[in-house]
C-alpha atoms as a PDB file:
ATOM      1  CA  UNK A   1      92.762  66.471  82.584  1.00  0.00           C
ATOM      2  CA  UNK A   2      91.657  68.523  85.324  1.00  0.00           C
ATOM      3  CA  UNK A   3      91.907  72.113  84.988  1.00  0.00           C
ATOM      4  CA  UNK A   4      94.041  74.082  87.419  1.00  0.00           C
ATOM      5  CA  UNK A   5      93.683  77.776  86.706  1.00  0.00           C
ATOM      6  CA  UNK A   6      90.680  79.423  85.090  1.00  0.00           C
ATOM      7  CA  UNK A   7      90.989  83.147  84.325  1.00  0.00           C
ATOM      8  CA  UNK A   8      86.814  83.861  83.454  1.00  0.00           C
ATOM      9  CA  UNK A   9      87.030  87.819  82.100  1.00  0.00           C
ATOM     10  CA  UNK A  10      89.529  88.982  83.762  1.00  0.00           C
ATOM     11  CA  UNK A  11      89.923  92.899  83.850  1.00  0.00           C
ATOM     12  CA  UNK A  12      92.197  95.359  85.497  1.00  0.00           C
ATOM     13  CA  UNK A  13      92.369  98.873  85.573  1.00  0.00           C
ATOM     14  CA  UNK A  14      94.986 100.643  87.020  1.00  0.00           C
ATOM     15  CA  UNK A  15      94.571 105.013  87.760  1.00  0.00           C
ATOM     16  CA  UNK A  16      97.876 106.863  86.644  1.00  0.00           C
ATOM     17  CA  UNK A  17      96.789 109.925  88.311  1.00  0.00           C
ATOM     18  CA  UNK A  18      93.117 110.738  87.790  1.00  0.00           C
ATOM     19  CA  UNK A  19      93.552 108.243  83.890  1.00  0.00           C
ATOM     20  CA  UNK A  20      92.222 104.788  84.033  1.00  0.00           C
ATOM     21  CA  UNK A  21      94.545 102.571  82.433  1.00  0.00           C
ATOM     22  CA  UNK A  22      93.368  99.189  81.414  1.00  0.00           C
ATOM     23  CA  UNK A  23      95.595  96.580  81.708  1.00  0.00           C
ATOM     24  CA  UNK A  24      93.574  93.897  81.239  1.00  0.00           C
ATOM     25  CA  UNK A  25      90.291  94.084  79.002  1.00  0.00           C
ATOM     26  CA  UNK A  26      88.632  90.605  79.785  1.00  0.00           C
ATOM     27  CA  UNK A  27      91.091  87.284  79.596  1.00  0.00           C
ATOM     28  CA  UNK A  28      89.792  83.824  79.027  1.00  0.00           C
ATOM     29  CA  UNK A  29      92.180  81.170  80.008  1.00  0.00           C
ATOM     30  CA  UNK A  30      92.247  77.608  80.910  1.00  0.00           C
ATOM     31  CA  UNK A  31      95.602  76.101  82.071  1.00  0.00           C
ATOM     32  CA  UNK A  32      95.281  71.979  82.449  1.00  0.00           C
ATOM     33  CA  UNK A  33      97.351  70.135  85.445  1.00  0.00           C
ATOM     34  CA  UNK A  34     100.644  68.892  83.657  1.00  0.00           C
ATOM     35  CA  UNK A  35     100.752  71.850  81.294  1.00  0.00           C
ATOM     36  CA  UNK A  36     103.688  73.732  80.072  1.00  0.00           C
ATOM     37  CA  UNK A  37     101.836  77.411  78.196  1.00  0.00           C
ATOM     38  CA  UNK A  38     103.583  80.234  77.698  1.00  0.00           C
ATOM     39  CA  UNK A  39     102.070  83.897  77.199  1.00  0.00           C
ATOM     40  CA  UNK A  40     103.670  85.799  74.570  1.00  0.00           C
ATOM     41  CA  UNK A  41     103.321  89.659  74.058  1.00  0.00           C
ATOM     42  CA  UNK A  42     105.352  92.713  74.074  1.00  0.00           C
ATOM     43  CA  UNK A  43     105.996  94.896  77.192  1.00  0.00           C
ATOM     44  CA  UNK A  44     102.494  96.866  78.145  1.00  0.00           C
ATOM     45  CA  UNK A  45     100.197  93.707  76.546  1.00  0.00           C
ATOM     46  CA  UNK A  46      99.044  92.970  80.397  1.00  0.00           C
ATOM     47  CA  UNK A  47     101.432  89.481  80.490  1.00  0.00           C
ATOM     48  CA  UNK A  48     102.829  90.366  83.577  1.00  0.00           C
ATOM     49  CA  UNK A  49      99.340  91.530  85.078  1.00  0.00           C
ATOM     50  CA  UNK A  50      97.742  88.417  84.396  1.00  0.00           C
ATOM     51  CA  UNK A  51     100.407  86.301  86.512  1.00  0.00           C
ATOM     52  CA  UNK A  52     100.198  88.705  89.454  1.00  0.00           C
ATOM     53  CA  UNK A  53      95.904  87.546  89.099  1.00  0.00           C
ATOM     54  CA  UNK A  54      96.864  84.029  88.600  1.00  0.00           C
ATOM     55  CA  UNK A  55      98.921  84.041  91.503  1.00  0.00           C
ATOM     56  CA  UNK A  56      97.007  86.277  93.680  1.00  0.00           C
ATOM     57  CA  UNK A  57      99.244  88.741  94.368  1.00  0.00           C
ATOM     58  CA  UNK A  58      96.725  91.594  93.406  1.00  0.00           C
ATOM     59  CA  UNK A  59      93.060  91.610  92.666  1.00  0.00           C
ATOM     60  CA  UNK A  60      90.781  91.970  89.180  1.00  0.00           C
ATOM     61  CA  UNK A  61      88.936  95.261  88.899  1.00  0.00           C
ATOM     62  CA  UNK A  62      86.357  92.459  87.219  1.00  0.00           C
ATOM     63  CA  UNK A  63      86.149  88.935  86.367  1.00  0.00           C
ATOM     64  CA  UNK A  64      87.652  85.669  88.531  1.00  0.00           C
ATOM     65  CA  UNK A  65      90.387  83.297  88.920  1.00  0.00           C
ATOM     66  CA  UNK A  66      89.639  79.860  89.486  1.00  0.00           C
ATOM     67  CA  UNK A  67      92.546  77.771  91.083  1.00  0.00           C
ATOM     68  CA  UNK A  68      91.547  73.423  91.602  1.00  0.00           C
ATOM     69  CA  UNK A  69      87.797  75.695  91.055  1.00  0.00           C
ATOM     70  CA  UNK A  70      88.244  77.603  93.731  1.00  0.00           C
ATOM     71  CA  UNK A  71      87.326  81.431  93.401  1.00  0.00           C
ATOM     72  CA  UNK A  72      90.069  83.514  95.011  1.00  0.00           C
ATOM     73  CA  UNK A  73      88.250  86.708  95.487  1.00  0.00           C
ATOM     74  CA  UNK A  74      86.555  84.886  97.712  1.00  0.00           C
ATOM     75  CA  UNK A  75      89.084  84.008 100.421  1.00  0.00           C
ATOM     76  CA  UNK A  76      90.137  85.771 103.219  1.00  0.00           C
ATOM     77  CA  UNK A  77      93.906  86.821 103.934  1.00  0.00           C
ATOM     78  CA  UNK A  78      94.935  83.924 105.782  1.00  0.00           C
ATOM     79  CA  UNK A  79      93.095  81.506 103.218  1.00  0.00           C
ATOM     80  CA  UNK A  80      95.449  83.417 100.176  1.00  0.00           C
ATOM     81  CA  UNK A  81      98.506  83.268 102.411  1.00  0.00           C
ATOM     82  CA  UNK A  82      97.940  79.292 102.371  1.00  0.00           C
ATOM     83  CA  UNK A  83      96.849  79.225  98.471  1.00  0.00           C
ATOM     84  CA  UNK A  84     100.380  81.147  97.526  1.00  0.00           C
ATOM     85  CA  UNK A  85     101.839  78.851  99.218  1.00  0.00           C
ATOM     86  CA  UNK A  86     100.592  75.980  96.937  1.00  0.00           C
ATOM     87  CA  UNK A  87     101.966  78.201  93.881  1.00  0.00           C
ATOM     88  CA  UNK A  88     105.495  78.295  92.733  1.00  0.00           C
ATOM     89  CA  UNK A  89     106.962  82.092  91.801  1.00  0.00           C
ATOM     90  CA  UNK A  90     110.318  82.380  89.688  1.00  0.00           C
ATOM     91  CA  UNK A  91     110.843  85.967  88.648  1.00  0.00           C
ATOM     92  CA  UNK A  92     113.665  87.258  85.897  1.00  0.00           C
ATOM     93  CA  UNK A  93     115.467  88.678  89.006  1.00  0.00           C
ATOM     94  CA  UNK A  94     116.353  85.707  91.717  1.00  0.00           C
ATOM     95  CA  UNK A  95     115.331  87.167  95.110  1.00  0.00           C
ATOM     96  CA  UNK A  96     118.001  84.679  96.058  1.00  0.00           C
ATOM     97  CA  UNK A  97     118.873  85.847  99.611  1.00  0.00           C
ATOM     98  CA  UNK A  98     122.602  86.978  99.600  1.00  0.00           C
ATOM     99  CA  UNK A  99     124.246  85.912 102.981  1.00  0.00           C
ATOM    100  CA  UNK A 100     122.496  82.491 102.341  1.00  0.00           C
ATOM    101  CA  UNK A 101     123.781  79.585 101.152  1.00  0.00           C
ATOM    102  CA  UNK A 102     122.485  78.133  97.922  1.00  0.00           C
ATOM    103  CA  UNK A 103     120.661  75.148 100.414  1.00  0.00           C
ATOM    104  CA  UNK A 104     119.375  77.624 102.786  1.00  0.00           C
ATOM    105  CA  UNK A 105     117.767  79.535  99.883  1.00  0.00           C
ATOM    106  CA  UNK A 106     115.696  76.312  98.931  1.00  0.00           C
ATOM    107  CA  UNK A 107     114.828  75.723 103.012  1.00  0.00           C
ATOM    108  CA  UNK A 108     113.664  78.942 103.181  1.00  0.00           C
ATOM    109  CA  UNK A 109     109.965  78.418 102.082  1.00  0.00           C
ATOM    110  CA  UNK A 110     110.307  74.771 104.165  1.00  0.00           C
ATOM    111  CA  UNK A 111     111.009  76.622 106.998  1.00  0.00           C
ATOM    112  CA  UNK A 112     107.939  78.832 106.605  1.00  0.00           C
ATOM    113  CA  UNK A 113     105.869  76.050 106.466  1.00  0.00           C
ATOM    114  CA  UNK A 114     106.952  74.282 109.494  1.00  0.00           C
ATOM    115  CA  UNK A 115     109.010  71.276 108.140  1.00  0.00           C
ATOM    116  CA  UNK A 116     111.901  70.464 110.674  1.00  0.00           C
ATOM    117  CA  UNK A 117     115.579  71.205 109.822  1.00  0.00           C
ATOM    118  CA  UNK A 118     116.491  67.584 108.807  1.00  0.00           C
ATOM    119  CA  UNK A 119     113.707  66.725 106.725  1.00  0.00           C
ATOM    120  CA  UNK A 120     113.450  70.614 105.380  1.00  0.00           C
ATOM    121  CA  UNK A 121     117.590  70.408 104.849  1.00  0.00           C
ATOM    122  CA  UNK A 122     116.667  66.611 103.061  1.00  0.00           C
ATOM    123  CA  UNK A 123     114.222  68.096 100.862  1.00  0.00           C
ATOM    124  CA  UNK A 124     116.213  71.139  99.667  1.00  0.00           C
ATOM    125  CA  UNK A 125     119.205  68.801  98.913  1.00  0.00           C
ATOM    126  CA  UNK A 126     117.257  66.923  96.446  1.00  0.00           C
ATOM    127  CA  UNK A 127     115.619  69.543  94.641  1.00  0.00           C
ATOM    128  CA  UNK A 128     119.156  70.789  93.897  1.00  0.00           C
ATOM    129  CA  UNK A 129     120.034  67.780  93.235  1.00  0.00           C
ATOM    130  CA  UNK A 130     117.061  67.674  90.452  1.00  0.00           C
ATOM    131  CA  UNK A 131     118.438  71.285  88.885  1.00  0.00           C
ATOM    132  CA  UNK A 132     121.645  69.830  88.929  1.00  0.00           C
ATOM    133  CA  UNK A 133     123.662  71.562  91.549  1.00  0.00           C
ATOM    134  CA  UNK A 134     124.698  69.488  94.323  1.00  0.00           C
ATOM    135  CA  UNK A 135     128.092  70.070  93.807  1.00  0.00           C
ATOM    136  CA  UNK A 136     126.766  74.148  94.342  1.00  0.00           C
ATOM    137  CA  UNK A 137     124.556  73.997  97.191  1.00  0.00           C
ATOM    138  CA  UNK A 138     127.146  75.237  99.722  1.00  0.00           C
ATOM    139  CA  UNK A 139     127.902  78.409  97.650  1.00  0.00           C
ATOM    140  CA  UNK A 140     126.233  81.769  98.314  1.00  0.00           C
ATOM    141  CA  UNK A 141     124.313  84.116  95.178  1.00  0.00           C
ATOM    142  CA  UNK A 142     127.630  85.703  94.922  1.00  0.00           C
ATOM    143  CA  UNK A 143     129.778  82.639  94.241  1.00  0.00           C
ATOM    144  CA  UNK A 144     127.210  81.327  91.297  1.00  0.00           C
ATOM    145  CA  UNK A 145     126.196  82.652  87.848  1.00  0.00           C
ATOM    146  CA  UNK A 146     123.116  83.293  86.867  1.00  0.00           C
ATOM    147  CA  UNK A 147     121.910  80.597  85.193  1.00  0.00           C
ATOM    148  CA  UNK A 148     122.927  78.931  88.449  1.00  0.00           C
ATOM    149  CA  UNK A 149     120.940  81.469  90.941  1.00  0.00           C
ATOM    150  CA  UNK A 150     117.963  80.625  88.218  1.00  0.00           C
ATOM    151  CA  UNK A 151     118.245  77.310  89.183  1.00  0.00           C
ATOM    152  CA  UNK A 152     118.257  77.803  92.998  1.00  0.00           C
ATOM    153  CA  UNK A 153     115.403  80.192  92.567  1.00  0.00           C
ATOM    154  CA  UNK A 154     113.421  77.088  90.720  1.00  0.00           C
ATOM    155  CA  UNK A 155     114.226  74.941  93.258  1.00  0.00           C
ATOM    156  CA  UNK A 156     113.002  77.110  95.849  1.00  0.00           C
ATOM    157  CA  UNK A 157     109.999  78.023  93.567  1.00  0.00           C
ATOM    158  CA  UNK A 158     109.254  73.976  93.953  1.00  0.00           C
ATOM    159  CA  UNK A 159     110.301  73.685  97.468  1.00  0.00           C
ATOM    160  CA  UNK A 160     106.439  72.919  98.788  1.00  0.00           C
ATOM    161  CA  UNK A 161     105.017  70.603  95.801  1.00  0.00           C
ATOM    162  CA  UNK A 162     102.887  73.820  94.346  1.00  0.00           C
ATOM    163  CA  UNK A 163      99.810  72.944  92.420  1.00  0.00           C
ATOM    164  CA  UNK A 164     102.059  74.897  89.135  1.00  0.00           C
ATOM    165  CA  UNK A 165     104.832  76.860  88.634  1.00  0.00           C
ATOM    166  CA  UNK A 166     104.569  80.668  87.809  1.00  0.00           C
ATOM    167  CA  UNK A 167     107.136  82.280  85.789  1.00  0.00           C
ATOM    168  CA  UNK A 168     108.218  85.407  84.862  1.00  0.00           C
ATOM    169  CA  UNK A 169     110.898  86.378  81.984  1.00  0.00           C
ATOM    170  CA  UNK A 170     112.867  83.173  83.675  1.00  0.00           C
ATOM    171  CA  UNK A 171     115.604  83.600  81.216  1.00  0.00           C
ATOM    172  CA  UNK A 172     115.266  87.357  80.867  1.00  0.00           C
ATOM    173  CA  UNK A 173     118.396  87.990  83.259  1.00  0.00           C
ATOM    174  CA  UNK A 174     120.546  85.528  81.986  1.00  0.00           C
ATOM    175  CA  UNK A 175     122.428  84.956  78.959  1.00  0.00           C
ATOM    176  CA  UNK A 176     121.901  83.012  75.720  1.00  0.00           C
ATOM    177  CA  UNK A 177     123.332  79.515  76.941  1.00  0.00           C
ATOM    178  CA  UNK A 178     122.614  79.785  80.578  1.00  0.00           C
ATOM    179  CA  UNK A 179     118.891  80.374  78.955  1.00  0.00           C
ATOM    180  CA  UNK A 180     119.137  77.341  76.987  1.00  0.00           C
ATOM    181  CA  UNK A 181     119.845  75.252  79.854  1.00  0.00           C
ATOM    182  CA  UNK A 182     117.117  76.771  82.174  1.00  0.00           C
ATOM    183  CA  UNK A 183     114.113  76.340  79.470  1.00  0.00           C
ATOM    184  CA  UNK A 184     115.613  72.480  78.781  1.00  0.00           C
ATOM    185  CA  UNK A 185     115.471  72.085  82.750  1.00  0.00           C
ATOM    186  CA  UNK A 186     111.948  73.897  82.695  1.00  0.00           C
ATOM    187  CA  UNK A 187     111.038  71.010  79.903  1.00  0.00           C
ATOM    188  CA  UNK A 188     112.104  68.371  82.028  1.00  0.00           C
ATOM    189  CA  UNK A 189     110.808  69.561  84.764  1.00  0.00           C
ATOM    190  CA  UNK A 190     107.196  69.318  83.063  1.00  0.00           C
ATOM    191  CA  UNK A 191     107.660  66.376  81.268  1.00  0.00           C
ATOM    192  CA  UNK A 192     109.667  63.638  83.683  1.00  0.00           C
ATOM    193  CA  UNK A 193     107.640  65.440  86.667  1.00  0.00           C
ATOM    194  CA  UNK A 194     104.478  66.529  85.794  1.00  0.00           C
ATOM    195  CA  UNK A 195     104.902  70.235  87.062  1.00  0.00           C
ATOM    196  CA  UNK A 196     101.986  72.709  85.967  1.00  0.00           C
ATOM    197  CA  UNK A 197     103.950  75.747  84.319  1.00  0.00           C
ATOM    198  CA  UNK A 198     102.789  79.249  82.898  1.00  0.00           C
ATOM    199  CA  UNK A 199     105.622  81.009  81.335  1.00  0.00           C
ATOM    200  CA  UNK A 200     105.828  84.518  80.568  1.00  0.00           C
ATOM    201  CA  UNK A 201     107.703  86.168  78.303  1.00  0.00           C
ATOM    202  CA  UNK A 202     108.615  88.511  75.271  1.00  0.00           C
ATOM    203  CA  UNK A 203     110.777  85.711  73.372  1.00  0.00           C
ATOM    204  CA  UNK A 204     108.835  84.239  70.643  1.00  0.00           C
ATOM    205  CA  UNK A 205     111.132  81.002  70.518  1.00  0.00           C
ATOM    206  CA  UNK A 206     111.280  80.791  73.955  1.00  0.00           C
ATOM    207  CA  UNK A 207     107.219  81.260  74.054  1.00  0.00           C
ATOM    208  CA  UNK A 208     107.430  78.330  71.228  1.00  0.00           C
ATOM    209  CA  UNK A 209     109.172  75.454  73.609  1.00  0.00           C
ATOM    210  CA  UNK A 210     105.763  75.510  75.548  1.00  0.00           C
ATOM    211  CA  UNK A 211     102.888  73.075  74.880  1.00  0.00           C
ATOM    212  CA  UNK A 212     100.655  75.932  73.882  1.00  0.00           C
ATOM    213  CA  UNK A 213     100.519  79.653  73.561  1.00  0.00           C
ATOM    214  CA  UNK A 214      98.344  82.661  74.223  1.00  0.00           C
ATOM    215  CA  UNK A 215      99.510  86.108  72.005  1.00  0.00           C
ATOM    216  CA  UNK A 216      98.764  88.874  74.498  1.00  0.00           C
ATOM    217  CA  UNK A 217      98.318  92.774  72.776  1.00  0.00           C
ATOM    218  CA  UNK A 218      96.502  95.456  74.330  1.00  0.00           C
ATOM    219  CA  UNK A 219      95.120  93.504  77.355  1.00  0.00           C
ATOM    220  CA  UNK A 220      93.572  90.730  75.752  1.00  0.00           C
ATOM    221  CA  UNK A 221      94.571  86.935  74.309  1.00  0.00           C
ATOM    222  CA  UNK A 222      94.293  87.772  71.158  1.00  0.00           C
ATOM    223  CA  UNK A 223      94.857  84.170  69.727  1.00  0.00           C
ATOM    224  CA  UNK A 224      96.181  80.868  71.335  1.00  0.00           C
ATOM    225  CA  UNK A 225      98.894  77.986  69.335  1.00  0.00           C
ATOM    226  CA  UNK A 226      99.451  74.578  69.817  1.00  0.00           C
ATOM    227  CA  UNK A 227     103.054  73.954  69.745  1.00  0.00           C
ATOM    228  CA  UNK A 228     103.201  70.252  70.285  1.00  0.00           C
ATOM    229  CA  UNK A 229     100.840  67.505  70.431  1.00  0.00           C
END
């Protein structure tokens, strides 16, 4: 399998005033294309600083991240801009745009990348259609609960094809049988499709649905579990 993201020593310090804070103190990671891994760790272990690397939305203090072997520190701002677009975000909050439908949502980043308004209004339809809610997709935020505005928000998040899905506390908004639901859809979703995923999160059986795990403490991978074969 070809390896999609490579995190080689990856460090990050943060200053909270004139105090370095290290967030992250040298990560190792591998993530394969078709993987589903979650990272596991308490609030403070550096989980959610790691995805903001992986997806280059900030930059190490030290080390790289590979994406298809790429190094992104070495791309300029329009070069990123067209790498994020090849990565899918979904984020514990849904940053589901209110006065929008749920199918204008998903044709949001379609728009943004030029597609026209049939084929972008085609495309959205279906990935509904895959989360299961085209009977929903002519309903606004307001009008859906959350497990349903997760599911538009994972829609959108696949809306251009991305090279893998990034996601953060994806159930952590939502309650227990909503959450159920989304992590059997984010199963699916890697196993009938093929869709790359790195899941954080805090919940150890969530963490334990994943194909693999890496234990996060103190800024580092402390150890990594297979889950399934």
């Amino acid at each position: 399998m070809a390896i999609v993201v490579e995190a080689i020593n990856l460090k990050k310090t943060y200053m909270l005033g004139k105090v370095p804070v290290e967030a992250l103190r040298g990560v190792n990671l591998k993530v394969e294309e078709g993987e589903f891994i979650s990272i596991l760790g308490p609030s403070g272990s550096g989980k959610s600083t790691l995805l903001n690397l992986i997806g280059a939305l900030d930059k190490p203090t030290d080390g790289k991240v590979l994406i298809d072997n790429v190094d992104v520190s070495t791309l300029n701002e329009n070069e990123l801009a067209d790498l994020r677009r090849k990565i899918g975000f979904v984020f514990q909050f849904f940053n589901l745009i209110p006065r929008f439908t749920a199918l204008e949502n998903v044709e949001l980043p379609l728009a943004i990348a030029g597609l026209g308004k049939d084929e972008r209004r085609r495309r959205a339809a279906e990935l509904l259609e895959i989360v299961g809610l085209a009977e929903r997709m002519n309903h606004k935020p307001a009008e859906l609960s959350g497990g349903e505005q997760q599911r538009v928000a994972i829609a959108r998040a696949l809306a251009n094809n991305p090279r893998f899905l990034l996601m953060d506390e994806p159930t952590g908004n939502i309650d227990s049988k909503n959450a159920y639901e989304i992590i059997q859809l984010i199963k699916r979703l890697n196993r009938e499709k093929g869709v790359t995923i790195i899941m954080v999160t805090h919940d150890q059986g969530l963490a334990a649905e994943a194909d693999r795990t890496a234990y996060m403490l103190d800024g580092l991978i402390v150890k990594e579990t297979v889950n399934r074969v």
